[in-house]
Each structure stands twice: as structure tokens, then as C-alpha cells.
Protein backbone atom coordinates (compact mmCIF):
# COMPACT_ATOMS: atom_id res chain seq x y z
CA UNK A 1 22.66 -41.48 93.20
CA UNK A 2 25.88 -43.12 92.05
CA UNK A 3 23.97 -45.80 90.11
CA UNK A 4 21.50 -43.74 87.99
CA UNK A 5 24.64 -41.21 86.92
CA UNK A 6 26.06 -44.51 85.31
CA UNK A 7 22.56 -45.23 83.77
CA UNK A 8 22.94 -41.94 82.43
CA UNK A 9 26.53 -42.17 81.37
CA UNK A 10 25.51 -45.60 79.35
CA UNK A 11 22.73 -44.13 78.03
CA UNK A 12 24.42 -40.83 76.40
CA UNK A 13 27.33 -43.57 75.58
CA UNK A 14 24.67 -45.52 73.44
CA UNK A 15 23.21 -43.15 71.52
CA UNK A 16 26.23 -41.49 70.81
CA UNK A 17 27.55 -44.75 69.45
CA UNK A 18 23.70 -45.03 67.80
CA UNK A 19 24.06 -41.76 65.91
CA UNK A 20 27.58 -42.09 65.13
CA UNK A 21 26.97 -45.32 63.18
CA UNK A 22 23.89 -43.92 62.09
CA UNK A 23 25.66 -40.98 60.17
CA UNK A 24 28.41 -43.57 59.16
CA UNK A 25 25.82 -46.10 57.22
CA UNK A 26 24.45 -42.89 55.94
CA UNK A 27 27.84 -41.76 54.44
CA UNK A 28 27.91 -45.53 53.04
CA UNK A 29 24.80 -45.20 51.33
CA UNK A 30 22.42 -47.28 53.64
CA UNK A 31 18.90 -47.42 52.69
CA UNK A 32 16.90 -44.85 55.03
CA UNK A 33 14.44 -47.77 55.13
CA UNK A 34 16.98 -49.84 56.58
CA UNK A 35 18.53 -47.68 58.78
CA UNK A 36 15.39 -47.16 59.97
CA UNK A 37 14.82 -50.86 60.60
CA UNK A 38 18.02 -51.07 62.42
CA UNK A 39 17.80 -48.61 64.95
CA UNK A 40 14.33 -49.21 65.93
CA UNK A 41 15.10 -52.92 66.35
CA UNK A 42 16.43 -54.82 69.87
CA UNK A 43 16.56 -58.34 67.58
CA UNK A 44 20.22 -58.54 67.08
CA UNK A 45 19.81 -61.39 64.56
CA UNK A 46 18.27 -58.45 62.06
CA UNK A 47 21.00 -56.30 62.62
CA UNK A 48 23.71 -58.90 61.60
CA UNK A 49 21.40 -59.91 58.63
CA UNK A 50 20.73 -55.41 57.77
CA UNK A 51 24.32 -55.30 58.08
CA UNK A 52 25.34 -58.33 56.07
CA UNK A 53 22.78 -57.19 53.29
CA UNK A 54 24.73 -53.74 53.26
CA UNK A 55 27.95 -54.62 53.22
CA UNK A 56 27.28 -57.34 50.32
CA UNK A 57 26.03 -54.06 48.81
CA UNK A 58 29.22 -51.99 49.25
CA UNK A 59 31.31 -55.32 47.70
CA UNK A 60 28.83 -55.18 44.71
CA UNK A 61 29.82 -51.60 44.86
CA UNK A 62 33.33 -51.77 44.95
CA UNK A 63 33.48 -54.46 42.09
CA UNK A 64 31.51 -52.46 39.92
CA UNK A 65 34.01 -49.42 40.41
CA UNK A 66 36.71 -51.46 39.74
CA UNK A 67 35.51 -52.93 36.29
CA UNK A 68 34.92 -49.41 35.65
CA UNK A 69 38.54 -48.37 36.64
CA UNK A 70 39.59 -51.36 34.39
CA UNK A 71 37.58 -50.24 31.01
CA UNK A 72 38.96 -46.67 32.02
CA UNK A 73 42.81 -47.98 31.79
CA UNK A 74 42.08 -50.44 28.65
CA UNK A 75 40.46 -46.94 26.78
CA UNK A 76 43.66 -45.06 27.40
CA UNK A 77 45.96 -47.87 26.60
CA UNK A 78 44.32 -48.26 23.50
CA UNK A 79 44.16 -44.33 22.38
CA UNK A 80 47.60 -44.07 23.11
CA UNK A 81 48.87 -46.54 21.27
CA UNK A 82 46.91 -45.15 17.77
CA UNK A 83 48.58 -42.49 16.38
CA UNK A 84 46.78 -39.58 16.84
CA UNK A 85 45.69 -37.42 13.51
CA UNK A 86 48.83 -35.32 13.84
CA UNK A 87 51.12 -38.25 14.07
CA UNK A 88 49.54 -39.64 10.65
CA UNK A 89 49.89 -36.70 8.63
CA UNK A 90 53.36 -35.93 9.77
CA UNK A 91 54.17 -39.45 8.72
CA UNK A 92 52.38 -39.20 5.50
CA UNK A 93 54.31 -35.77 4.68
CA UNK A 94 57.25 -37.92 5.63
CA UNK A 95 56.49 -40.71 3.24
CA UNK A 96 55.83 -38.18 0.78
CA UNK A 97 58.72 -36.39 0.77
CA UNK A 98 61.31 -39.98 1.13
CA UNK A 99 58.99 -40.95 -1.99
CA UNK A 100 59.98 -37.47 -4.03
CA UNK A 101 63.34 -38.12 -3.32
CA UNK A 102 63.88 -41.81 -4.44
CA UNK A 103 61.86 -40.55 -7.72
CA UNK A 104 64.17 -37.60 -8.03
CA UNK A 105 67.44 -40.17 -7.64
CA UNK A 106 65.92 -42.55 -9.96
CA UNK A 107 66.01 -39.46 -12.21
CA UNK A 108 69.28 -39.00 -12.43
């Protein structure tokens, strides 16, 4: 009796590991199709190359979100260092009113 409650034990052991990693690729992203493929499959040379295939995905991912990160922080660095519309006209007003004086103390 001993033996087939350990046969049991493994058993609910695997496919709680199984469905755990199951709802982990999911949260990743994994093909259905894949996953599919995966769990059905006792050839461990498939898994390694399903696996590989995914987590070349995630990299591609990743990358992607960075360069996106990177055009994000060159936007703002760039509209921050343009004066904004405010910023010109109080500096036109400004040039306008230095200019009135120098012509009013060229006047005199």
C-alpha cells in the first residue's frame, strides 16, 4: 500500500508542477499551440527546443521594449529642451521691451 501512496504523491506532485508552469508560460505569452505541444509531449528534446523558441521570443520581447523605452527618453529630452510657446513669447515681450528702452535712451 506504501508504494502506490508514493505513485500517487508523484503523480499529484507532477501535475501540480505541469499546471503551475502551464499557467506561468501562459502569463509569458506562450503560444496555446505550443503549450499544447509541450504538455502532451514525453520527447524532452522538443521541450528544450519549445522552450528555447519561447524564451528567444521573450528576448525579442524585451529588446523591443527597451528601444521603445529609449525613443520614449530621447522624445522628452528633446521637448524639454525647446522652449515651450510660453517661454517664447515671454522672451519676445522681453526683447521687446529691452528694445523700447535702448530706443528710448538713444532718444535722449
Amino acid at each position: 500500500m506504501a508504494k502506490r501512496r508514493s505513485t500517487v504523491a508523484g503523480r499529484r506532485a507532477l501535475a501540480g508542477a505541469r499546471d503551475e508552469a502551464v499557467r506561468a508560460l501562459l502569463d509569458q505569452g506562450m503560444p496555446v499551440g505550443e503549450l499544447r505541444a509541450l504538455v502532451a509531449t514525453a520527447d524532452m528534446e522538443l521541450v528544450r527546443r519549445i522552450l528555447e523558441l519561447h524564451r528567444e521570443r521573450l528576448a525579442e520581447g524585451l529588446a523591443e521594449q527597451v528601444r521603445s523605452c529609449e525613443r520614449i527618453e530621447r522624445s522628452l529630452i528633446e521637448a524639454f529642451a525647446e522652449p515651450t510657446n510660453v517661454e517664447r513669447k515671454a522672451a519676445r515681450a522681453a526683447d521687446a521691451r529691452a528694445g523700447s528702452r535702448r530706443r528710448g535712451a538713444m532718444a535722449r
